[in-house]
PDB file of N, CA and C in Angstrom:
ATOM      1  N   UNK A   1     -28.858-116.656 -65.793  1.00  0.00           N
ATOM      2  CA  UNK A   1     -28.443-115.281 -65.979  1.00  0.00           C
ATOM      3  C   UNK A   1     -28.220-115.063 -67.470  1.00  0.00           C
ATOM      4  N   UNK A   2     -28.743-113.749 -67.851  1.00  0.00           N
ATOM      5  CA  UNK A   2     -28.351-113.915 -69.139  1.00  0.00           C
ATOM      6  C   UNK A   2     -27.624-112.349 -69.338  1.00  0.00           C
ATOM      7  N   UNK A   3     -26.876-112.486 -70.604  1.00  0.00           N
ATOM      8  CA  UNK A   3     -25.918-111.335 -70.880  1.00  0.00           C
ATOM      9  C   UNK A   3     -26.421-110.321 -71.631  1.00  0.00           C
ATOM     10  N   UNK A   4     -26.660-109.178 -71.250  1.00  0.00           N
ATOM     11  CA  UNK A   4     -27.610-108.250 -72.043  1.00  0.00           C
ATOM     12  C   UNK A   4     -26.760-106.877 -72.597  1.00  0.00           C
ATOM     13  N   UNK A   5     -25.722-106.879 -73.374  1.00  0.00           N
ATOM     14  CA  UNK A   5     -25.057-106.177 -73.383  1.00  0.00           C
ATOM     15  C   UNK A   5     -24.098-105.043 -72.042  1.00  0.00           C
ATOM     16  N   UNK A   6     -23.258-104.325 -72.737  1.00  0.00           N
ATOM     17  CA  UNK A   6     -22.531-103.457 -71.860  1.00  0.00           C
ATOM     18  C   UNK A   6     -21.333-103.920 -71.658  1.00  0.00           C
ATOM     19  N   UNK A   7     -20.420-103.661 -70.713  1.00  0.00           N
ATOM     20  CA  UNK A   7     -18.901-104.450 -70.129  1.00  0.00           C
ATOM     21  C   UNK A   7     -19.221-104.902 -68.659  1.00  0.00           C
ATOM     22  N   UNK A   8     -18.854-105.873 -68.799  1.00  0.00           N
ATOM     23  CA  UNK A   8     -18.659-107.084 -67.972  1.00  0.00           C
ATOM     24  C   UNK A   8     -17.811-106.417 -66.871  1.00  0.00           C
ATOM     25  N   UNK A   9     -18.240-106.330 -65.675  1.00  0.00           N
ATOM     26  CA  UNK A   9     -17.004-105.981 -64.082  1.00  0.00           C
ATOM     27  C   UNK A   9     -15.789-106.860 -64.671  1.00  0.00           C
ATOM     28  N   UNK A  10     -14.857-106.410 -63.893  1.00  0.00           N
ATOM     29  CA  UNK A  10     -13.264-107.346 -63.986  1.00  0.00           C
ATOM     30  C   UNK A  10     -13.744-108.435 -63.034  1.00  0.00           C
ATOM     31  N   UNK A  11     -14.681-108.451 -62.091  1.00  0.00           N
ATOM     32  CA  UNK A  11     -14.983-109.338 -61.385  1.00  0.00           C
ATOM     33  C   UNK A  11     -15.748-110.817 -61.714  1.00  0.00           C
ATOM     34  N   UNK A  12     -16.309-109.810 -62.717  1.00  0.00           N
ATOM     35  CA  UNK A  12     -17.294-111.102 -63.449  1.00  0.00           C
ATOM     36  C   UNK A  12     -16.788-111.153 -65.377  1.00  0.00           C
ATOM     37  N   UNK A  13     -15.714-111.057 -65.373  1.00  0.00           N
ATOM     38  CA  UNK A  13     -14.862-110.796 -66.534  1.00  0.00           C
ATOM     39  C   UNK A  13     -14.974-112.823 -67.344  1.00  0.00           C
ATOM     40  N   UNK A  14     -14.740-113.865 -66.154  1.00  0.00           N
ATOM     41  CA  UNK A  14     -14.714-114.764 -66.784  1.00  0.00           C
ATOM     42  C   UNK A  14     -15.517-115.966 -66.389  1.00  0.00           C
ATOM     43  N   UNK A  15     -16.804-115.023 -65.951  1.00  0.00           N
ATOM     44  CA  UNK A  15     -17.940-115.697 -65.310  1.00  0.00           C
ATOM     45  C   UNK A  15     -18.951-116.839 -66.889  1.00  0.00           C
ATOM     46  N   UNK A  16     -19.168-117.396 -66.438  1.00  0.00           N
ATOM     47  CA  UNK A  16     -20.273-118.122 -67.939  1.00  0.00           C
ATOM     48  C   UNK A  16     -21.474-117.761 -67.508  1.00  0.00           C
ATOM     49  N   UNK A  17     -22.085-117.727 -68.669  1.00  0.00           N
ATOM     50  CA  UNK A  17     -23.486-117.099 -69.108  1.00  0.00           C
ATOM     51  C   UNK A  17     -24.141-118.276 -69.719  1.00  0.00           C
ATOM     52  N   UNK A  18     -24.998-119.319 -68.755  1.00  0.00           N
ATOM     53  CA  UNK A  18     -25.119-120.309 -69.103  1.00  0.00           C
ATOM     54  C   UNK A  18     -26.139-120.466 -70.091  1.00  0.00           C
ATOM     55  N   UNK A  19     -27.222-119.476 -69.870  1.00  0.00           N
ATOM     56  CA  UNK A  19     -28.108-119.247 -71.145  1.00  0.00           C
ATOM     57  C   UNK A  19     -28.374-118.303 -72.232  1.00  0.00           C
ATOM     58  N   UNK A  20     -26.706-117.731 -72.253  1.00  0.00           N
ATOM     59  CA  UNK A  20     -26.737-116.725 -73.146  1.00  0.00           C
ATOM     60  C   UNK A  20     -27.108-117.221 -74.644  1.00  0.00           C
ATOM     61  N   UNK A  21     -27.386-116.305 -75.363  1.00  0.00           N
ATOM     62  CA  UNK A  21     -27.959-117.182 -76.706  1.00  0.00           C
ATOM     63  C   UNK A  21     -27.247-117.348 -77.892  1.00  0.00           C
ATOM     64  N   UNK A  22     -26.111-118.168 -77.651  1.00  0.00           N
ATOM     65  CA  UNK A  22     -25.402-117.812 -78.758  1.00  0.00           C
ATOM     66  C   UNK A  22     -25.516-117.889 -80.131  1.00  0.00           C
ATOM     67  N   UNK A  23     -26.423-118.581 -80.905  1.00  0.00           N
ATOM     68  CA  UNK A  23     -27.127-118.908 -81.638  1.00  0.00           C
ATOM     69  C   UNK A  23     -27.889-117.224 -82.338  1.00  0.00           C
ATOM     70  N   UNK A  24     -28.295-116.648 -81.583  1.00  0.00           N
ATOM     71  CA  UNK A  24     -28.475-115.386 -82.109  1.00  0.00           C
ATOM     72  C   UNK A  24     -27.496-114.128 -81.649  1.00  0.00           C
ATOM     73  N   UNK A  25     -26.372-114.219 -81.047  1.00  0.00           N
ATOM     74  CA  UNK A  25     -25.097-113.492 -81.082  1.00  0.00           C
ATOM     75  C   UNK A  25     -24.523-113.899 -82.610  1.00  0.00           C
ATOM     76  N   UNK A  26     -24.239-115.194 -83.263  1.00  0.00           N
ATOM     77  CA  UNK A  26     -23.722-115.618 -84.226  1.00  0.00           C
ATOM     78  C   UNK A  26     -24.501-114.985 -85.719  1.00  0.00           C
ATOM     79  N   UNK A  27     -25.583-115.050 -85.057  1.00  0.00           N
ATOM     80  CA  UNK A  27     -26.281-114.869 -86.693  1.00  0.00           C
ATOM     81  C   UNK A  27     -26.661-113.337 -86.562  1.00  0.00           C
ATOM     82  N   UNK A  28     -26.251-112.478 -85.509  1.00  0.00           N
ATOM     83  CA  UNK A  28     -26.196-111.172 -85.785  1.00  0.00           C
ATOM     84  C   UNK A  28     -24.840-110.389 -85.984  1.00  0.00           C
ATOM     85  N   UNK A  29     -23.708-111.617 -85.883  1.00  0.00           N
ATOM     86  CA  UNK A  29     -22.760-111.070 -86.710  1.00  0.00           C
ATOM     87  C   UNK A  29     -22.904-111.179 -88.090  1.00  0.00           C
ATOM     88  N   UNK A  30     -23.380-112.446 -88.511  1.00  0.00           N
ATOM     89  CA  UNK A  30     -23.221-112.916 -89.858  1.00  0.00           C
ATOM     90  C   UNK A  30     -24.212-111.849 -90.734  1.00  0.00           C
ATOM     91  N   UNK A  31     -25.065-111.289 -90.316  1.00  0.00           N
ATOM     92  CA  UNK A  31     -26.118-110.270 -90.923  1.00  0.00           C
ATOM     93  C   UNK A  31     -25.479-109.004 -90.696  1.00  0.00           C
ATOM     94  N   UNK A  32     -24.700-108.798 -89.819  1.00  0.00           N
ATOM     95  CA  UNK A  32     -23.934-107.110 -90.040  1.00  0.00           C
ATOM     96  C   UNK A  32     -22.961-107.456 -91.064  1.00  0.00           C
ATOM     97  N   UNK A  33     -22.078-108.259 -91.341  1.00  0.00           N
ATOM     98  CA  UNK A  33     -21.392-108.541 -91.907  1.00  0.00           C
ATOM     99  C   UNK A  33     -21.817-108.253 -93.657  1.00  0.00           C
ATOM    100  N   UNK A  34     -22.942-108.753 -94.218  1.00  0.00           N
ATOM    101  CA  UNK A  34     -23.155-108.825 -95.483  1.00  0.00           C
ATOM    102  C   UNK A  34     -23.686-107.584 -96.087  1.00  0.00           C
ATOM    103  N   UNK A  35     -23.154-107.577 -97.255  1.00  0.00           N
ATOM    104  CA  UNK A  35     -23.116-106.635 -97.750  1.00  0.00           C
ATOM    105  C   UNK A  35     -24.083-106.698 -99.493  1.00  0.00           C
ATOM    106  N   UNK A  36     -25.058-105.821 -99.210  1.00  0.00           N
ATOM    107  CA  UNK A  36     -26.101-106.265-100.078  1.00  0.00           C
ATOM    108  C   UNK A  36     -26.026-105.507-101.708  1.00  0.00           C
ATOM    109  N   UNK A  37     -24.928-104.673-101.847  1.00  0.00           N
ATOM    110  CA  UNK A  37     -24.509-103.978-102.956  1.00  0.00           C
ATOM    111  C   UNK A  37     -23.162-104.901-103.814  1.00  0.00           C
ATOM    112  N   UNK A  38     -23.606-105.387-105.185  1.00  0.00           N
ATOM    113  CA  UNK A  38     -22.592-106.283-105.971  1.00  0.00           C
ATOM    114  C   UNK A  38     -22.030-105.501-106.061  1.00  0.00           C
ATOM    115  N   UNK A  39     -20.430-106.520-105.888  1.00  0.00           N
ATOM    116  CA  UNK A  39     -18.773-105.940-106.314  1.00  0.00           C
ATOM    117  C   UNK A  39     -18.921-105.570-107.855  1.00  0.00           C
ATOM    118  N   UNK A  40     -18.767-104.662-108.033  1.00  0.00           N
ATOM    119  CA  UNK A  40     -18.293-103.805-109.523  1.00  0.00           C
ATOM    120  C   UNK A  40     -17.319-104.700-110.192  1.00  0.00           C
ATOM    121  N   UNK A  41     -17.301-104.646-111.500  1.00  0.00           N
ATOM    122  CA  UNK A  41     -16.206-105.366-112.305  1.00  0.00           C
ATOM    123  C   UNK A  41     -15.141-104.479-111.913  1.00  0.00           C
ATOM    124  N   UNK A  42     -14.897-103.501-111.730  1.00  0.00           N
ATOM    125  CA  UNK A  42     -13.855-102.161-111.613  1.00  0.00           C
ATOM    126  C   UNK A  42     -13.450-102.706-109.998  1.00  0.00           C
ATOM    127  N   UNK A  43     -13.874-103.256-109.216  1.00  0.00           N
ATOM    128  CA  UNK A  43     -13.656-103.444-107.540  1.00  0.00           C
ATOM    129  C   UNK A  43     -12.634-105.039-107.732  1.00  0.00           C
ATOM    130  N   UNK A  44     -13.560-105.934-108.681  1.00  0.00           N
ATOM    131  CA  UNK A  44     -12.741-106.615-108.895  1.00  0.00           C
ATOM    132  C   UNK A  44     -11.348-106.795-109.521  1.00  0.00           C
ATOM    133  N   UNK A  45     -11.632-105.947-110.873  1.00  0.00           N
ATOM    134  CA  UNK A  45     -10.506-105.850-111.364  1.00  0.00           C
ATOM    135  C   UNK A  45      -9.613-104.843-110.349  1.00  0.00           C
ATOM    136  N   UNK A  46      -9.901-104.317-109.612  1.00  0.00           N
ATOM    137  CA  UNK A  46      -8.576-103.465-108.492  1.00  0.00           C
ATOM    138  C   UNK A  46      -8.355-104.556-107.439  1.00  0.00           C
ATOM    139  N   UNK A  47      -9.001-105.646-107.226  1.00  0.00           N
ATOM    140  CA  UNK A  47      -8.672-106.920-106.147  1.00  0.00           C
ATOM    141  C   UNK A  47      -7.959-107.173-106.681  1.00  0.00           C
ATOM    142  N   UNK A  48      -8.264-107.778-107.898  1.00  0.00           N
ATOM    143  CA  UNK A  48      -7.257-109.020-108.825  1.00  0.00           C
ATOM    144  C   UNK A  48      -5.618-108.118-108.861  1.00  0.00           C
ATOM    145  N   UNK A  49      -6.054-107.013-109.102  1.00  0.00           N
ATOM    146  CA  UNK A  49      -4.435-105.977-109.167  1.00  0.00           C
ATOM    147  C   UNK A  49      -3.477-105.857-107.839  1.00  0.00           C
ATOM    148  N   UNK A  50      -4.555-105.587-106.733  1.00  0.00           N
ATOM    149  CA  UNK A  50      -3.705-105.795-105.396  1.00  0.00           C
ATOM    150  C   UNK A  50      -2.969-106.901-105.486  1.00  0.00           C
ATOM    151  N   UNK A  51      -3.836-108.165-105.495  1.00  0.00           N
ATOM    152  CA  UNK A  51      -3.651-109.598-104.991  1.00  0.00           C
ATOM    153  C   UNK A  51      -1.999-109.373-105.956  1.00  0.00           C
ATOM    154  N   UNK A  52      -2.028-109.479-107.190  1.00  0.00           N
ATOM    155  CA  UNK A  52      -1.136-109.786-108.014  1.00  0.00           C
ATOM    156  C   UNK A  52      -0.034-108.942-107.530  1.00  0.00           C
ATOM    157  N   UNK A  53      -0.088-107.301-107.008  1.00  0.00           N
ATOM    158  CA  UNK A  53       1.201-106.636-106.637  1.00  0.00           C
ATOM    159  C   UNK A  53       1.756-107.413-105.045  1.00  0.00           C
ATOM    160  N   UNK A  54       0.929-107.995-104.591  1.00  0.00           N
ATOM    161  CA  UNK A  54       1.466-108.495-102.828  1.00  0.00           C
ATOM    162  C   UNK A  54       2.044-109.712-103.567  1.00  0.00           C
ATOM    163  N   UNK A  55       1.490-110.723-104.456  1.00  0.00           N
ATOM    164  CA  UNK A  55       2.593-111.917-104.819  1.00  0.00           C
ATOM    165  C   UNK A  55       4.006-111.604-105.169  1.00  0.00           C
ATOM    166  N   UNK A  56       3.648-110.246-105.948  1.00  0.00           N
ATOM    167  CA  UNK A  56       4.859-110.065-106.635  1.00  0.00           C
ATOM    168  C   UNK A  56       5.777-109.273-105.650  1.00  0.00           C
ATOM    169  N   UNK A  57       5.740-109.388-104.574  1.00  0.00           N
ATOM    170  CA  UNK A  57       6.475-108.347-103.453  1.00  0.00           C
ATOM    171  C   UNK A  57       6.299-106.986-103.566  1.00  0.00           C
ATOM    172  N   UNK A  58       5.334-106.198-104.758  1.00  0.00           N
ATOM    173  CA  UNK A  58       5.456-105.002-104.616  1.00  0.00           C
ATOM    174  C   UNK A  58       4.720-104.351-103.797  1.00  0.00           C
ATOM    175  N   UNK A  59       5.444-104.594-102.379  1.00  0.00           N
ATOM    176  CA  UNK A  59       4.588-103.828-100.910  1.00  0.00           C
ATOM    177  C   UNK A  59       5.480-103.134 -99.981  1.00  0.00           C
ATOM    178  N   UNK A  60       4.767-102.164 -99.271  1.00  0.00           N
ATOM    179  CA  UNK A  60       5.794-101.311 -98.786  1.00  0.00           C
ATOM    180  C   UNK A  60       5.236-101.330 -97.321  1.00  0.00           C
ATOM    181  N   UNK A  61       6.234-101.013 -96.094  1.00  0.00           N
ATOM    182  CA  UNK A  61       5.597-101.110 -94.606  1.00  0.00           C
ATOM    183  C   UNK A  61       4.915 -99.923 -94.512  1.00  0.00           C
ATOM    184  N   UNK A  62       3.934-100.298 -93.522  1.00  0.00           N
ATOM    185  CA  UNK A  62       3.406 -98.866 -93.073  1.00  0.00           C
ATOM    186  C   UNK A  62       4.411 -97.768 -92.475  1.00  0.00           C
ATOM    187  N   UNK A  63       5.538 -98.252 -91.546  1.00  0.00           N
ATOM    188  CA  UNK A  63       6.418 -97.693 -91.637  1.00  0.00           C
ATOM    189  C   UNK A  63       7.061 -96.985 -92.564  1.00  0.00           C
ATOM    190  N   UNK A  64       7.281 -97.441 -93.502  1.00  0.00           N
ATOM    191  CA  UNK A  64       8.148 -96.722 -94.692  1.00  0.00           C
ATOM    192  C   UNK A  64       7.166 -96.084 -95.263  1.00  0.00           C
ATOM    193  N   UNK A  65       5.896 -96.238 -95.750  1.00  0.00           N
ATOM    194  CA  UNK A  65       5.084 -95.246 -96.229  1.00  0.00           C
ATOM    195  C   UNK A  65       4.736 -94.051 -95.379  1.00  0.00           C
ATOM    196  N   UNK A  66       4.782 -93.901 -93.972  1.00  0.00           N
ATOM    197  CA  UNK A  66       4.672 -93.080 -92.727  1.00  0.00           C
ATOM    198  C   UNK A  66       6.156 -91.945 -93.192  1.00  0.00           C
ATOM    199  N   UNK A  67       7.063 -92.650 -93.105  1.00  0.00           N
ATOM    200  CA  UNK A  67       8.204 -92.135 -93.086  1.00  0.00           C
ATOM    201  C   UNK A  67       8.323 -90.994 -94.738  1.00  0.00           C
ATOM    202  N   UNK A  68       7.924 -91.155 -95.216  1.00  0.00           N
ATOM    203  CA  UNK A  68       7.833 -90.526 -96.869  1.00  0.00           C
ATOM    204  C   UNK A  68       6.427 -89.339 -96.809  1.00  0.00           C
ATOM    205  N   UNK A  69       5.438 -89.769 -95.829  1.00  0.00           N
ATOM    206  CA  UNK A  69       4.614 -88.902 -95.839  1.00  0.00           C
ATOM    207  C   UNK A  69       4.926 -87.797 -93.991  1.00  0.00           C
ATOM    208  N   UNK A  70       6.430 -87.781 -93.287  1.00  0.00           N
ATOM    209  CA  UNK A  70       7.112 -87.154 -92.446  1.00  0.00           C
ATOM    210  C   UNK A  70       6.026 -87.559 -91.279  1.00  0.00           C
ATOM    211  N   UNK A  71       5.424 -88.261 -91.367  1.00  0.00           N
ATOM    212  CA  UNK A  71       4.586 -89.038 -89.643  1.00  0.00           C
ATOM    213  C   UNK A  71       5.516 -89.998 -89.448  1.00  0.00           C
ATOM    214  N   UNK A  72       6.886 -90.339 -89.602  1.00  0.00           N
ATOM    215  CA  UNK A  72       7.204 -91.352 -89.119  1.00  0.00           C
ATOM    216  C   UNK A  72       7.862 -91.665 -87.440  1.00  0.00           C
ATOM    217  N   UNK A  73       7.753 -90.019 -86.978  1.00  0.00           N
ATOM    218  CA  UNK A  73       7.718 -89.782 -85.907  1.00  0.00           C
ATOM    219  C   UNK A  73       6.480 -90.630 -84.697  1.00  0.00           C
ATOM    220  N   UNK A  74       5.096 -90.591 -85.632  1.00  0.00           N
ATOM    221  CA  UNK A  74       3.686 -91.125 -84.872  1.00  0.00           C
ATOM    222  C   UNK A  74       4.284 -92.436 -84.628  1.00  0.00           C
ATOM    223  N   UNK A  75       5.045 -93.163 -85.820  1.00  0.00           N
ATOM    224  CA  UNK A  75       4.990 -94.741 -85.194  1.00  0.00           C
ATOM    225  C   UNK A  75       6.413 -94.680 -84.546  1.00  0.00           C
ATOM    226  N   UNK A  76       7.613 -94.137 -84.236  1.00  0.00           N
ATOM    227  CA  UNK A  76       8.358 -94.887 -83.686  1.00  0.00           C
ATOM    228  C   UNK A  76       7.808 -94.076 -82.136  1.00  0.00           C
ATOM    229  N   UNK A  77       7.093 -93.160 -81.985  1.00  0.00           N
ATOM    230  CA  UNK A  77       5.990 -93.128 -80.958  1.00  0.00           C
ATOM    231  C   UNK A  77       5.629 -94.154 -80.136  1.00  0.00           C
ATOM    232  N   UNK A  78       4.680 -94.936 -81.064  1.00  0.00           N
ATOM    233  CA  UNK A  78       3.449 -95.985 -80.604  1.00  0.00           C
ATOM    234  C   UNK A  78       4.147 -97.895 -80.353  1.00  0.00           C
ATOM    235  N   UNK A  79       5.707 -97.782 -80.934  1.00  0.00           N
ATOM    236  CA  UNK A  79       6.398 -98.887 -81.057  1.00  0.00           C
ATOM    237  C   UNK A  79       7.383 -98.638 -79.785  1.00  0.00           C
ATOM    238  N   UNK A  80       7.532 -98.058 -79.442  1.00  0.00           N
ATOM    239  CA  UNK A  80       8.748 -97.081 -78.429  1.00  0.00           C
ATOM    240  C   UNK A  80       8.149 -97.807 -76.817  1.00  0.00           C
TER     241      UNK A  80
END
């Protein structure tokens, strides 16, 4: 049997797919994945700036940034 896309029944949710191909499931993630346009010196230099403000603790929760922009109603919503 093989797995040809779609969702799986709850019935056959943890059935094996003995000749599914995983070998080309894997390497059609790894090809959506890449990205064929070089990082900008400007992309890097804004990495290198993140990276350096999260060492330095300067980070704020999504919560607290929610709360300053008055959605902080949406998350104690979705946490509730």
């Amino acid at each position: 049997m093989k797995y040809i896309g779609g969702y799986k029944s709850a019935s056959r949710r943890h059935e094996t797919f003995p000749t599914r191909d995983d070998d080309n499931v894997i390497r059609r993630l790894a090809e959506s994945a890449y990205d064929d346009e070089p990082i900008t010196p400007e992309e890097i230099t804004a990495i290198e700036e993140g990276i350096a403000d999260i060492k330095a603790g300067r980070v704020r929760s999504l919560p607290d940034v929610m709360k300053d922009l008055g959605d902080d109603k949406i998350i104690k919503s979705r946490t509730s």
